[in-house]
PDB file of N, CA and C in Angstrom:
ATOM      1  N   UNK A   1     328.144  32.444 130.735  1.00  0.00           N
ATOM      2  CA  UNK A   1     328.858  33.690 130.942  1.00  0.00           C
ATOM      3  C   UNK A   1     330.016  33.428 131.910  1.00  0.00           C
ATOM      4  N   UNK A   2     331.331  33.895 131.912  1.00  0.00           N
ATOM      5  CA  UNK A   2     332.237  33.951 132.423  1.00  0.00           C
ATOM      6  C   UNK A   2     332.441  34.263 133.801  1.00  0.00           C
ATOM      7  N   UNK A   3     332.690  34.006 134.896  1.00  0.00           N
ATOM      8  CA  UNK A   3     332.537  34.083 136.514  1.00  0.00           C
ATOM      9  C   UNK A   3     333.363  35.534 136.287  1.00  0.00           C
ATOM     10  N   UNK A   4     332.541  36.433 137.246  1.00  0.00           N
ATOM     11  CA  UNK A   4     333.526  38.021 137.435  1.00  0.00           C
ATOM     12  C   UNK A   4     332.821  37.949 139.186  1.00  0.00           C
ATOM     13  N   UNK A   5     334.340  38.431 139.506  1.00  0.00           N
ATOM     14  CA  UNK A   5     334.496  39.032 140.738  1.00  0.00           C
ATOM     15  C   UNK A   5     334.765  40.587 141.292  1.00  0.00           C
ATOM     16  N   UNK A   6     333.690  40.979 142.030  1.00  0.00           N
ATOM     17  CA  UNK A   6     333.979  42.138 142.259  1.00  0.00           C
ATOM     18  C   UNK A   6     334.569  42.533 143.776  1.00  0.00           C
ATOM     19  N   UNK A   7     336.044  43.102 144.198  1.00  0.00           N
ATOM     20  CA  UNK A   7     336.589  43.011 144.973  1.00  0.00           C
ATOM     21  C   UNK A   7     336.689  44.649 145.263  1.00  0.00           C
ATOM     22  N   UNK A   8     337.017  44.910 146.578  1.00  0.00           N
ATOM     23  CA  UNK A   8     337.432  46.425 147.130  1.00  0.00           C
ATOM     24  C   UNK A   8     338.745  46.251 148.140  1.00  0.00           C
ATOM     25  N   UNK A   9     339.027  46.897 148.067  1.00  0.00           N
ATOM     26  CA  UNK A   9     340.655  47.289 148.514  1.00  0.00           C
ATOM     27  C   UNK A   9     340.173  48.296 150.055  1.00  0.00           C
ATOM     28  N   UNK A  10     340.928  47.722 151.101  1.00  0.00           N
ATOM     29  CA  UNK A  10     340.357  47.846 152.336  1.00  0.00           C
ATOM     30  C   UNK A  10     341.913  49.156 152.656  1.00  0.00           C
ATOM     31  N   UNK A  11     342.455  49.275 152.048  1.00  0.00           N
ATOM     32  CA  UNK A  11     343.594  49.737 152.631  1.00  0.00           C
ATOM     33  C   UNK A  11     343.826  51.044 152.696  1.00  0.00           C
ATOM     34  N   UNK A  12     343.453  51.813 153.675  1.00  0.00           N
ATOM     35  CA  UNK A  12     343.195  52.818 153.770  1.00  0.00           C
ATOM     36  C   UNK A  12     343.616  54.120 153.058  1.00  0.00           C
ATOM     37  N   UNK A  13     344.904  53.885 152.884  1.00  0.00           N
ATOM     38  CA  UNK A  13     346.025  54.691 151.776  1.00  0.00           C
ATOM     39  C   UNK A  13     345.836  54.682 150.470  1.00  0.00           C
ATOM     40  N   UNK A  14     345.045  53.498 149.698  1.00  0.00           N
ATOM     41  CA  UNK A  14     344.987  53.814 148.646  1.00  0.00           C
ATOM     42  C   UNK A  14     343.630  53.995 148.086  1.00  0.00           C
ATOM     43  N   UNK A  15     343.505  54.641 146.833  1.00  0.00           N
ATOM     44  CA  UNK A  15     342.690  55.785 145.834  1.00  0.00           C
ATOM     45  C   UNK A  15     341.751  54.622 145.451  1.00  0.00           C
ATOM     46  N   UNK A  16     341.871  53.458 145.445  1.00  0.00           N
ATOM     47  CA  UNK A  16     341.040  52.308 144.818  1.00  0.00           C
ATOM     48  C   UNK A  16     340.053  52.069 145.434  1.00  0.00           C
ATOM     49  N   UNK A  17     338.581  51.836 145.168  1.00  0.00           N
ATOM     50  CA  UNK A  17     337.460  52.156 146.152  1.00  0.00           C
ATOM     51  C   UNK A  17     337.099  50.379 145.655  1.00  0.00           C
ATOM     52  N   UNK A  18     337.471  50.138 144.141  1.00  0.00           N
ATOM     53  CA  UNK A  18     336.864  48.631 143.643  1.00  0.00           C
ATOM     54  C   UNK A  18     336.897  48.515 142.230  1.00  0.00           C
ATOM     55  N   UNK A  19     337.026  47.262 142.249  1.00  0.00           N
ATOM     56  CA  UNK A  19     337.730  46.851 140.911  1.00  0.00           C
ATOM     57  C   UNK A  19     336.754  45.554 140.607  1.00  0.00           C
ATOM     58  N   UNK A  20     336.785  44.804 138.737  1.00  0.00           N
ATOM     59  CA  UNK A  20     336.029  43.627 138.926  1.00  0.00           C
ATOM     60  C   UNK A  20     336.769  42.497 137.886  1.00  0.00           C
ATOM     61  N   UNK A  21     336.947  41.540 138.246  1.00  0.00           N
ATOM     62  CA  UNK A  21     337.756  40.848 137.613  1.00  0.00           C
ATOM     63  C   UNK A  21     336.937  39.916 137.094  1.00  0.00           C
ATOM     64  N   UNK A  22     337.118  39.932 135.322  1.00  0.00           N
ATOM     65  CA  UNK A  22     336.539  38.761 134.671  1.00  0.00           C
ATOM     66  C   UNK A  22     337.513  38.155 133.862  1.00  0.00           C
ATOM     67  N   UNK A  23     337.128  36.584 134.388  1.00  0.00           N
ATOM     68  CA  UNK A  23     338.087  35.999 133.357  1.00  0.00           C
ATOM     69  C   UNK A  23     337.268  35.036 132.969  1.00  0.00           C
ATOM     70  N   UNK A  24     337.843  33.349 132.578  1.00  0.00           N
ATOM     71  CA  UNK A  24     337.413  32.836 131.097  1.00  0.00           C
ATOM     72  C   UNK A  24     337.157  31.594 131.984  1.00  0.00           C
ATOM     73  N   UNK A  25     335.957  30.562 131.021  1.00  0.00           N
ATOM     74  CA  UNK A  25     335.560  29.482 131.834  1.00  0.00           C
ATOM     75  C   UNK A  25     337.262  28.777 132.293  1.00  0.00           C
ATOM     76  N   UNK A  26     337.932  28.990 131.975  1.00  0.00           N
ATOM     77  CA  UNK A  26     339.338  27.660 132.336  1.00  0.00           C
ATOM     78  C   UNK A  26     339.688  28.119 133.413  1.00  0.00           C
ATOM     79  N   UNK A  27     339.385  29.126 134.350  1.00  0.00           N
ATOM     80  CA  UNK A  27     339.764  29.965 135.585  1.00  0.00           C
ATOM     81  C   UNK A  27     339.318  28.661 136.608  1.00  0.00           C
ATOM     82  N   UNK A  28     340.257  27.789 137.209  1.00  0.00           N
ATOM     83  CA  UNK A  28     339.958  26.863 138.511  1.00  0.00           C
ATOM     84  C   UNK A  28     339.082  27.560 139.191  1.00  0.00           C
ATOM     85  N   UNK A  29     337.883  26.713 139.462  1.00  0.00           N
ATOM     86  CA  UNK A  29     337.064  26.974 140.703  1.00  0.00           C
ATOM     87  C   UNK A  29     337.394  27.603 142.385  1.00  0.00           C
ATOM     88  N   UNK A  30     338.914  26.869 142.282  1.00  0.00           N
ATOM     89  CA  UNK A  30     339.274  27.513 143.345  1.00  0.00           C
ATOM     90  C   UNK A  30     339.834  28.803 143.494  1.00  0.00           C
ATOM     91  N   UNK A  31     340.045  29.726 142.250  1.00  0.00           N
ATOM     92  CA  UNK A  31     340.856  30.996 142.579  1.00  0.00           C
ATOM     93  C   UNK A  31     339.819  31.916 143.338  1.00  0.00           C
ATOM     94  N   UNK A  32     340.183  32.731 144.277  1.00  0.00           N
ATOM     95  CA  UNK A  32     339.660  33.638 145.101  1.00  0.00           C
ATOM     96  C   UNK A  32     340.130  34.859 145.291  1.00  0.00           C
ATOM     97  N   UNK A  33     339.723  35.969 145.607  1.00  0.00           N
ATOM     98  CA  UNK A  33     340.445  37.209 146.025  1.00  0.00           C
ATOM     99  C   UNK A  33     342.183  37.188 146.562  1.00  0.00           C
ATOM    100  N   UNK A  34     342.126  36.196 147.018  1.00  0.00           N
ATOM    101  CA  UNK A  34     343.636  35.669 147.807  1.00  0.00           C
ATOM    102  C   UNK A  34     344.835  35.923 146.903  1.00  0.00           C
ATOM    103  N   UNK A  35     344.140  35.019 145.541  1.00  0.00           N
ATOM    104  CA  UNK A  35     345.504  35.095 144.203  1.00  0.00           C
ATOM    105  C   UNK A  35     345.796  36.217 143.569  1.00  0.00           C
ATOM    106  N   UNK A  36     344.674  37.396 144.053  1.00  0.00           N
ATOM    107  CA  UNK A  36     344.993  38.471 143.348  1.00  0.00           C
ATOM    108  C   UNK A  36     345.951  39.794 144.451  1.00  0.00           C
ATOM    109  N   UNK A  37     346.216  40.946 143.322  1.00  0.00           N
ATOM    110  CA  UNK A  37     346.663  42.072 144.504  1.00  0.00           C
ATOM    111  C   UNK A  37     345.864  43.316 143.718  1.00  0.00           C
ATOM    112  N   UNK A  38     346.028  44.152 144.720  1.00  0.00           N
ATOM    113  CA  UNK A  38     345.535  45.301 144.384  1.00  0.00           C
ATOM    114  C   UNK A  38     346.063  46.091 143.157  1.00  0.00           C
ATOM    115  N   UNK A  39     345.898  46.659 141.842  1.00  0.00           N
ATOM    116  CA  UNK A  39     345.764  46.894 140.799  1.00  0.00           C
ATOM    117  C   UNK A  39     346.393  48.290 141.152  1.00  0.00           C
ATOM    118  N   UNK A  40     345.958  49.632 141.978  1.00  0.00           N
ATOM    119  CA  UNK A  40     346.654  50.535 142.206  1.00  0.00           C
ATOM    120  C   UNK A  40     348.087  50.496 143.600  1.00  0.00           C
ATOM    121  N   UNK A  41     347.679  49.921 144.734  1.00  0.00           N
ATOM    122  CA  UNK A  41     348.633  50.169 145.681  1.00  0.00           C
ATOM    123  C   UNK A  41     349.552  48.587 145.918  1.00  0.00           C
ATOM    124  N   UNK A  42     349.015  47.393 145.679  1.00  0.00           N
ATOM    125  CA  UNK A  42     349.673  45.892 145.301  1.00  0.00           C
ATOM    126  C   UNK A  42     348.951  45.372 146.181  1.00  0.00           C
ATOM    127  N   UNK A  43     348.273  45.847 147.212  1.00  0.00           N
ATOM    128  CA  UNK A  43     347.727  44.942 148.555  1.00  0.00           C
ATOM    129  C   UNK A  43     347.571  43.558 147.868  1.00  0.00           C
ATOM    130  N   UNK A  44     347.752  42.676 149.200  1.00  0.00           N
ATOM    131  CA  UNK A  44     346.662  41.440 148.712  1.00  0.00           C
ATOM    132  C   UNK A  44     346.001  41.125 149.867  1.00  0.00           C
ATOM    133  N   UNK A  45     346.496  41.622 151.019  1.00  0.00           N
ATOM    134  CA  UNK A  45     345.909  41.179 152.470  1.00  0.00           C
ATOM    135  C   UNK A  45     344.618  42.175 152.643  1.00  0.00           C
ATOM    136  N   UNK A  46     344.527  43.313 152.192  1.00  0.00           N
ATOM    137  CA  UNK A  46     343.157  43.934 152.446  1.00  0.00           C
ATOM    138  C   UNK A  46     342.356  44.276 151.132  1.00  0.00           C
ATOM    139  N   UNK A  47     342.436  43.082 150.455  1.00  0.00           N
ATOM    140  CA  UNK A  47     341.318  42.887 149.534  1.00  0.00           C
ATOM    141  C   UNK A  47     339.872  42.139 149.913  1.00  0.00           C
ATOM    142  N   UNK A  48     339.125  41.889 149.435  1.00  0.00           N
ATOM    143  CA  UNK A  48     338.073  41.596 150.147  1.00  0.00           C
ATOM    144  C   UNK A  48     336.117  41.528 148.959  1.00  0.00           C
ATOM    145  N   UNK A  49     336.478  40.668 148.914  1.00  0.00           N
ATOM    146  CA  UNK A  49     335.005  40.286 147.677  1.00  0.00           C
ATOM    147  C   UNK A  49     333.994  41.598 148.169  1.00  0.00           C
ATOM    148  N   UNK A  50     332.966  41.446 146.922  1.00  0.00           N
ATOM    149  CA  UNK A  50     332.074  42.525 147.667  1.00  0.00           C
ATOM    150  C   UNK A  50     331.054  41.481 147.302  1.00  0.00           C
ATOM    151  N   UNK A  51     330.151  41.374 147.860  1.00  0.00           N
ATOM    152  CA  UNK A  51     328.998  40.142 147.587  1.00  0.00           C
ATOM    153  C   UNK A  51     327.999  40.587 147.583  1.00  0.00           C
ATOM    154  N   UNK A  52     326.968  40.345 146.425  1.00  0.00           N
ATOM    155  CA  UNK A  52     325.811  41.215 146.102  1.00  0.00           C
ATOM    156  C   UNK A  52     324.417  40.500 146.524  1.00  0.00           C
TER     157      UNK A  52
END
C-alpha cells in the first residue's frame, strides 16, 4: 500500500484543521511535510505531521 501522510496546518488564520496526502511507491523516502504547503492558506512553516 502506498505511504499517506496525514498533516494539520498550525496557522491560526486558516479554515484547514487537516489534510492527508497519498502518493505512489516512487515518492523518495525522504519527502516530508517540509516539501509540501498548505492546500487552503499556502503555509509550509506551520504544517506539522499528525502521528498516530
Amino acid at each position: 500500500m502506498p505511504a499517506t501522510l496525514e498533516v494539520r496546518c498550525d496557522n491560526g488564520d486558516c479554515e484547514m484543521d487537516m489534510f492527508e496526502l497519498h502518493y505512489t511507491y516512487d515518492m523518495p523516502d525522504s519527502v516530508g511535510v517540509s516539501d509540501f504547503s498548505c492546500p487552503y492558506c499556502g503555509t509550509t512553516e506551520e504544517l506539522a505531521e499528525i502521528q498516530l
